[in-house]
N, C-alpha and C. Protein backbone atom coordinates (compact mmCIF):
# COMPACT_ATOMS: atom_id res chain seq x y z
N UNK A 1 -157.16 2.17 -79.66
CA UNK A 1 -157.74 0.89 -79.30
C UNK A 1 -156.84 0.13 -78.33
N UNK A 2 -155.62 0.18 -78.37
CA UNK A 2 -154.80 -0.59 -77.25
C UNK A 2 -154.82 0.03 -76.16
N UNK A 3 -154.77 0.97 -76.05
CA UNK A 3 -155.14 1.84 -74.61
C UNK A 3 -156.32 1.38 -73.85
N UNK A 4 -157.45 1.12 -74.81
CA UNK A 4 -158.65 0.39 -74.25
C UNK A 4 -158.55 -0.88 -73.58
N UNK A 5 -157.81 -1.94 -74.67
CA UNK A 5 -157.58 -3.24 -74.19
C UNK A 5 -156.25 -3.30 -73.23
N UNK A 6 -155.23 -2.05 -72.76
CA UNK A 6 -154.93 -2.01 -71.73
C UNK A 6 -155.79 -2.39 -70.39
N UNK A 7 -156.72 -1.04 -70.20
CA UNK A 7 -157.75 -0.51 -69.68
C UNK A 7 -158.68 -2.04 -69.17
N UNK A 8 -159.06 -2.95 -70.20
CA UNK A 8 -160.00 -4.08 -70.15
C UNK A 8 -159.07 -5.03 -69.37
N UNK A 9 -158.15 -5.30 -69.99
CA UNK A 9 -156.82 -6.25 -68.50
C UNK A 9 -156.36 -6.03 -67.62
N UNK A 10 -156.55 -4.47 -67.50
CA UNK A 10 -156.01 -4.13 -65.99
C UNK A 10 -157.19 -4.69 -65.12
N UNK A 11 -158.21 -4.19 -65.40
CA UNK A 11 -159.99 -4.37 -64.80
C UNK A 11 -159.90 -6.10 -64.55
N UNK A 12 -159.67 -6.43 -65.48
CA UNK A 12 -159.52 -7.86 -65.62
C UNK A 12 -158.69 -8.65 -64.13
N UNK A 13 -157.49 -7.98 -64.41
CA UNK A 13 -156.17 -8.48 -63.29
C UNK A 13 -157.13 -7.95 -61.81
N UNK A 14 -158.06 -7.06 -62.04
CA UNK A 14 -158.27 -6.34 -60.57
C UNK A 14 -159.08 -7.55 -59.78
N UNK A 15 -160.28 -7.74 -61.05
CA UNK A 15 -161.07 -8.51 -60.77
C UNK A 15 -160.48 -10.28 -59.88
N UNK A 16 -159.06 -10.44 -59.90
CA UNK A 16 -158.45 -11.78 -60.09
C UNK A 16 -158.08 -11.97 -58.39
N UNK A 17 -158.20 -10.52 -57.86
CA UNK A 17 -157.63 -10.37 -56.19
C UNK A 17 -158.83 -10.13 -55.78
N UNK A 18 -160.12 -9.95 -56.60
CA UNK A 18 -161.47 -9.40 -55.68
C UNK A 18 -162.30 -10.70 -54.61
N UNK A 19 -162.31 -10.64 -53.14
CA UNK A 19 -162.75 -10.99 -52.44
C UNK A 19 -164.35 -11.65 -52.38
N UNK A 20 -164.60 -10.54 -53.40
CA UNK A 20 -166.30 -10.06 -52.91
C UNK A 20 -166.74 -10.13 -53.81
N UNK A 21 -167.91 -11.06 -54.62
CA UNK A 21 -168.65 -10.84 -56.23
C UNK A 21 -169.94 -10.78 -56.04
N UNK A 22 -169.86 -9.51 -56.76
CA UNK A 22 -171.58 -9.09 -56.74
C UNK A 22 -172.26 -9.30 -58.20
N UNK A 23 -173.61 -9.31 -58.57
CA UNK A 23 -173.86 -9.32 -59.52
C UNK A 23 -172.90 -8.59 -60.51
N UNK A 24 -173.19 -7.66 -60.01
CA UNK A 24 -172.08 -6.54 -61.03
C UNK A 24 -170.15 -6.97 -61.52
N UNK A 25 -170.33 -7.56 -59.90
CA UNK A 25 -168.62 -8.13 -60.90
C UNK A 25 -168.70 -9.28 -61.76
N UNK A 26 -169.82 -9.61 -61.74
CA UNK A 26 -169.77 -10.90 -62.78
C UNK A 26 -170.14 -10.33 -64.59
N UNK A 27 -171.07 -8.97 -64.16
CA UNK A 27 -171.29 -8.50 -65.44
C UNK A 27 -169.85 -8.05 -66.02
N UNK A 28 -169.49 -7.27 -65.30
CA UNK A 28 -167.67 -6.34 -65.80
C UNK A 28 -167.15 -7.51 -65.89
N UNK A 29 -167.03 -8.49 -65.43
CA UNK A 29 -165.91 -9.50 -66.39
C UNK A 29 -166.55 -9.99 -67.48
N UNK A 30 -167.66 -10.05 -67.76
CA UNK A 30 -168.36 -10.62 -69.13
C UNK A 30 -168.17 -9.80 -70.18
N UNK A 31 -168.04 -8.33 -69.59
CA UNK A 31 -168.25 -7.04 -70.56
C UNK A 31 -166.72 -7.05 -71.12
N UNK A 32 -165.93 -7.21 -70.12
CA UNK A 32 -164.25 -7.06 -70.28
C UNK A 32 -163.58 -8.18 -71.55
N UNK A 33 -164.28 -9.07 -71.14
CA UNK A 33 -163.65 -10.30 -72.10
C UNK A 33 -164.05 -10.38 -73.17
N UNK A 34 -165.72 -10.09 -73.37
CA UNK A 34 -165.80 -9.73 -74.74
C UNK A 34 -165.80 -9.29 -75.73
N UNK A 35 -165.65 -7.55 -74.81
CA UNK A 35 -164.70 -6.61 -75.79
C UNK A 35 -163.55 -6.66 -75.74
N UNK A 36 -163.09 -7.53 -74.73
CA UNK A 36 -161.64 -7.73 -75.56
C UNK A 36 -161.46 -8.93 -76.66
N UNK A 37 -162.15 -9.83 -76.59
CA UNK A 37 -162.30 -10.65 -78.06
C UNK A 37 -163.16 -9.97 -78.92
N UNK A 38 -163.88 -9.34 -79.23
CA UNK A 38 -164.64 -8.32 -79.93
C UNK A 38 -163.66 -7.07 -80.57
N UNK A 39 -162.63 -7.05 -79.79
CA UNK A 39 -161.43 -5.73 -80.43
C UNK A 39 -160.46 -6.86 -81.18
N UNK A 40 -160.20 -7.95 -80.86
CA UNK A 40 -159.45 -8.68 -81.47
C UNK A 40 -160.06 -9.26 -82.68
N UNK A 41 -161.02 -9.39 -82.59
CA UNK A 41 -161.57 -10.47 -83.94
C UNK A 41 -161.71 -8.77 -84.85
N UNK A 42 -161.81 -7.45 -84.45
CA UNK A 42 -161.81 -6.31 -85.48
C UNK A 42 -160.66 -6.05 -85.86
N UNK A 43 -159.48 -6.42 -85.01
CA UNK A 43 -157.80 -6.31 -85.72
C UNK A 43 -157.81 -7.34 -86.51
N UNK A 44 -158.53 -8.14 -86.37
CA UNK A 44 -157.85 -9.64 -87.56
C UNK A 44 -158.64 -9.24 -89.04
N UNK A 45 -159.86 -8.29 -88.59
CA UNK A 45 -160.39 -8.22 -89.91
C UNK A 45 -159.73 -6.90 -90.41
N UNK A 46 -159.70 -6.05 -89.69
CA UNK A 46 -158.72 -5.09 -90.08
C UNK A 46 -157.58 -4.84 -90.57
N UNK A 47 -156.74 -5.98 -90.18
CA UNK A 47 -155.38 -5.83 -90.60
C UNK A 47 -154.84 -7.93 -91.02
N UNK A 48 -155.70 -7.75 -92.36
CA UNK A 48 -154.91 -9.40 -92.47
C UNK A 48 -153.73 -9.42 -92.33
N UNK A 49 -153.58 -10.75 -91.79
CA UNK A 49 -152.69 -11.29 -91.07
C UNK A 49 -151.57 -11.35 -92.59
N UNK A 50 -150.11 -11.69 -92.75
CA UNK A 50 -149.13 -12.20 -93.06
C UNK A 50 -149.78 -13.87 -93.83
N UNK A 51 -149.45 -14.30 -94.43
CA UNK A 51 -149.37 -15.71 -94.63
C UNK A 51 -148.73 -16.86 -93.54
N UNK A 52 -147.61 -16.04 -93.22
CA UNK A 52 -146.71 -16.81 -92.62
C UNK A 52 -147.19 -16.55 -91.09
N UNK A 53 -147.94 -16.36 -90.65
CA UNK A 53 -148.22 -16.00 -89.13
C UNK A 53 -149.22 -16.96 -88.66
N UNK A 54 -149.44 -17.72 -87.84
CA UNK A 54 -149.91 -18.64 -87.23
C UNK A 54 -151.21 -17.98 -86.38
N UNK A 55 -152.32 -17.92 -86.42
CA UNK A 55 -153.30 -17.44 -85.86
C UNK A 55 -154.40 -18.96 -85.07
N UNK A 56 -153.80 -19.59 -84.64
CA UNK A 56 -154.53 -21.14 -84.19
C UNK A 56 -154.23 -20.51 -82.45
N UNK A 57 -155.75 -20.97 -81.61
CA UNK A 57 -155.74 -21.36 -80.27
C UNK A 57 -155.30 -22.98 -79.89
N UNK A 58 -155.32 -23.54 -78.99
CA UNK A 58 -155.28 -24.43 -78.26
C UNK A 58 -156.52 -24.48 -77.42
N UNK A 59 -157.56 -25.48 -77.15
CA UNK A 59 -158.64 -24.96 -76.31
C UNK A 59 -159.61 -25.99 -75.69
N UNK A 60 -160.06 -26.73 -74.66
CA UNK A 60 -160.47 -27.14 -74.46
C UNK A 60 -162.26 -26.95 -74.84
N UNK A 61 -162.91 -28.34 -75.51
CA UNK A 61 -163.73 -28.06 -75.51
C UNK A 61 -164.75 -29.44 -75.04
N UNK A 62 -165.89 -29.05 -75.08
CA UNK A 62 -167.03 -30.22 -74.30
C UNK A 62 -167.90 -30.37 -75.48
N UNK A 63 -168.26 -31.70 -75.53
CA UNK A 63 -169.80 -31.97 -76.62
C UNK A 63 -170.83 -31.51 -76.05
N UNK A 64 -172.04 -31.39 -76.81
CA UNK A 64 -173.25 -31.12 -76.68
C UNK A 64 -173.56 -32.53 -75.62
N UNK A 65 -174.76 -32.28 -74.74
CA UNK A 65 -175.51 -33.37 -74.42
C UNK A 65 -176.78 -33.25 -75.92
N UNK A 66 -177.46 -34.40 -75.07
CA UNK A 66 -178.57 -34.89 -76.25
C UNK A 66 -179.87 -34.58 -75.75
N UNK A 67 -180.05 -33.32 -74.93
CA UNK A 67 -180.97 -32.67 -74.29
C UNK A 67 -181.31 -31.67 -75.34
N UNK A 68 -182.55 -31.48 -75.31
CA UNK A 68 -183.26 -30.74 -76.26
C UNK A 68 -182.95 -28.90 -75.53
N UNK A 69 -182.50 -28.27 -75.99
CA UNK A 69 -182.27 -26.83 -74.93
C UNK A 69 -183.51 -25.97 -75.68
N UNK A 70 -184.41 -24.90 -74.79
CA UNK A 70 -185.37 -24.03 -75.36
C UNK A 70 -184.67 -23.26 -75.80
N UNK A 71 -185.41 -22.60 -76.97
CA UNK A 71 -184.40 -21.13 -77.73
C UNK A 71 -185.09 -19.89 -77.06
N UNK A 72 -185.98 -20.28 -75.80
CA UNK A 72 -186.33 -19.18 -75.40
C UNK A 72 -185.61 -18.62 -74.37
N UNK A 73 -185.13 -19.39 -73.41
CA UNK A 73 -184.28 -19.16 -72.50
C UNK A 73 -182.99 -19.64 -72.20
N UNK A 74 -181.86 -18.78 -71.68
CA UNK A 74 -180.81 -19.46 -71.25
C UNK A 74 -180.44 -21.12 -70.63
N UNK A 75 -179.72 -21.42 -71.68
CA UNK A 75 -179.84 -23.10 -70.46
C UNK A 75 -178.61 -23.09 -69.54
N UNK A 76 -178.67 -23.81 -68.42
CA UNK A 76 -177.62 -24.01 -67.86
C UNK A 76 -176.32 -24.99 -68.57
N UNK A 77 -175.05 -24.29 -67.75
CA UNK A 77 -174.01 -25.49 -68.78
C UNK A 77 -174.47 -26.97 -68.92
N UNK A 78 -174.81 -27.57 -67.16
CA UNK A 78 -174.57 -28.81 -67.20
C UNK A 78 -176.02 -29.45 -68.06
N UNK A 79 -176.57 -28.80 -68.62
CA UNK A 79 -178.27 -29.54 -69.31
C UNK A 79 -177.46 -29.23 -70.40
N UNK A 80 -176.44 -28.55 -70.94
CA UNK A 80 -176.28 -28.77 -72.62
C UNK A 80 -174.72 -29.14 -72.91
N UNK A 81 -173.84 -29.24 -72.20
CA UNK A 81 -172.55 -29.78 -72.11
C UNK A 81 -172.06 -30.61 -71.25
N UNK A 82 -171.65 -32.20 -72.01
CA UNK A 82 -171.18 -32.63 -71.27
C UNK A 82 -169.65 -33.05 -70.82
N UNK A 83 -169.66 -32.14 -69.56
CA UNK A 83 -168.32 -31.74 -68.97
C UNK A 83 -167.70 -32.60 -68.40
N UNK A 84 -167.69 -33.95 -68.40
CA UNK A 84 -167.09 -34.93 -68.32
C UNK A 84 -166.05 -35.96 -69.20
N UNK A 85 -166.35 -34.98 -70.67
CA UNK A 85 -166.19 -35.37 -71.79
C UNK A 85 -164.93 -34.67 -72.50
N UNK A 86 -164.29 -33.92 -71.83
CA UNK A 86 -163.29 -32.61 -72.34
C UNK A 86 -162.31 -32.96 -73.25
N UNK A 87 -162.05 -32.16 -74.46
CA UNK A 87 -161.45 -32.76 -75.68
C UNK A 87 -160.69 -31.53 -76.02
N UNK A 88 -159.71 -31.38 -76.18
CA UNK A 88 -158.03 -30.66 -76.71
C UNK A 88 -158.55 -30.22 -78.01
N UNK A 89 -158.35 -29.24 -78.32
CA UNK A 89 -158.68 -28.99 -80.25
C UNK A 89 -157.99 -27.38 -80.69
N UNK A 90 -157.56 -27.31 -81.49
CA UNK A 90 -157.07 -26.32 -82.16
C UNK A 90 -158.13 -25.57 -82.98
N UNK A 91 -158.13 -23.95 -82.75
CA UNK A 91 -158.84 -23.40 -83.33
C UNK A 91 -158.84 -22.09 -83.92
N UNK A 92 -159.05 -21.95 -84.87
CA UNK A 92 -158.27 -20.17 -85.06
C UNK A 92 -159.28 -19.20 -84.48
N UNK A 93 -158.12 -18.48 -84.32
CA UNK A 93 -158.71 -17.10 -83.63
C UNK A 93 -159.55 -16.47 -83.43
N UNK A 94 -160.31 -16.08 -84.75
CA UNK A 94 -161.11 -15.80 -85.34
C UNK A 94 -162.63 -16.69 -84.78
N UNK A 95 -162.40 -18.09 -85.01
CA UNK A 95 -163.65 -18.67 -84.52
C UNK A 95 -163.77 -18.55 -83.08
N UNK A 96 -162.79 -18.63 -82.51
CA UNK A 96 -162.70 -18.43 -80.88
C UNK A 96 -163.06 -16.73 -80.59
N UNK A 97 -162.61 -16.02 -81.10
CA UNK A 97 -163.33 -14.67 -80.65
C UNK A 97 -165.12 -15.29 -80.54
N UNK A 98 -165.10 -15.49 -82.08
CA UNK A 98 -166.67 -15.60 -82.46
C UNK A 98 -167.76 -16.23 -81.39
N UNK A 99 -166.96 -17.36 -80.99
CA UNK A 99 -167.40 -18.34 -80.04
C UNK A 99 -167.51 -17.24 -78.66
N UNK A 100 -166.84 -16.62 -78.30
CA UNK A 100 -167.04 -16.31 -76.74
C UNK A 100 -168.05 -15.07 -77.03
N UNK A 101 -167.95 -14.30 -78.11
CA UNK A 101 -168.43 -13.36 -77.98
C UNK A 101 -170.24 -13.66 -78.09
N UNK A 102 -170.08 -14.66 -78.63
CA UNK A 102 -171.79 -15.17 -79.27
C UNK A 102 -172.39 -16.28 -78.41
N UNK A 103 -171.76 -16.64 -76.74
CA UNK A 103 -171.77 -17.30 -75.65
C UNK A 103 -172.82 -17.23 -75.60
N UNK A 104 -173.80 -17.98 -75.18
CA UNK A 104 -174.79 -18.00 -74.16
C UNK A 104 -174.40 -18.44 -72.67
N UNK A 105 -173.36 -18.83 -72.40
CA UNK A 105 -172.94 -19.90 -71.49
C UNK A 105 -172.09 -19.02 -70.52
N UNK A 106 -171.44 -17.33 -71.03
CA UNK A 106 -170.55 -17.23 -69.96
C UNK A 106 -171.13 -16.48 -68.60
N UNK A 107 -172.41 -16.37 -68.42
CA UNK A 107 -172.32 -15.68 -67.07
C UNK A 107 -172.80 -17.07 -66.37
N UNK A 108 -172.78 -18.34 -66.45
CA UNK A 108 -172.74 -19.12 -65.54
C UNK A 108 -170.93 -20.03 -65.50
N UNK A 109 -169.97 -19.53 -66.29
CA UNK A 109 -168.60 -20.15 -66.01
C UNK A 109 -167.89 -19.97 -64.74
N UNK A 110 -168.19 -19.20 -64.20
CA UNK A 110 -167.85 -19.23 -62.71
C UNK A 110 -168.18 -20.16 -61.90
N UNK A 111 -169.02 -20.62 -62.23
CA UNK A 111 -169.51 -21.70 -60.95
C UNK A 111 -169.03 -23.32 -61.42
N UNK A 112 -168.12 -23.72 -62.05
CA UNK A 112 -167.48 -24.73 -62.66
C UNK A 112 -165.94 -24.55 -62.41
């Protein structure tokens, strides 16, 4: 498994010098990040942690707006977060894998 999540950050780092984004590089970074929080949130269940080990993010996050969003389709960020609003919060690991991996929101983070 670390060989993999080698493999997913190198792709990652490549992606960071790429010039040129095509549909497709926007998919491979969506695919990259979430199996790499998707391999991480399976080591945390795999191998509990110590007591003594600190598993908390640091992370910026945005409130909901008060816009009704359809459950049929993707909404855009700015109709359901308002990003003017950005708030500091601590969060463990675990929920933050959960959170990116269960996104609706990341193939439009590029454009913010």
């Amino acid at each position: 498994m670390a060989l993999g999540i080698k493999r997913l950050a190198q792709k990652l780092g490549n992606h960071m010098t790429q010039k040129r984004w095509l549909d497709a590089s926007d998919a491979s970074v969506e695919k990259c990040v979430m199996l790499g929080f998707y391999s991480v949130r399976k080591m945390l269940e795999a191998f509990q942690p110590p007591p003594n080990m600190d598993f908390q993010s640091k992370v910026t996050t945005f409130p909901s707006t008060t816009k009704k969003i359809s459950p049929i389709c993707y909404p855009e960020v700015l109709e359901a977060l308002d990003l003017k609003k950005p708030k500091n919060e601590t969060v463990a690991l675990k929920d933050l894998c959960n959170q990116v991996i269960h996104s609706y929101f990341f193939q439009y983070m590029d454009r913010y």
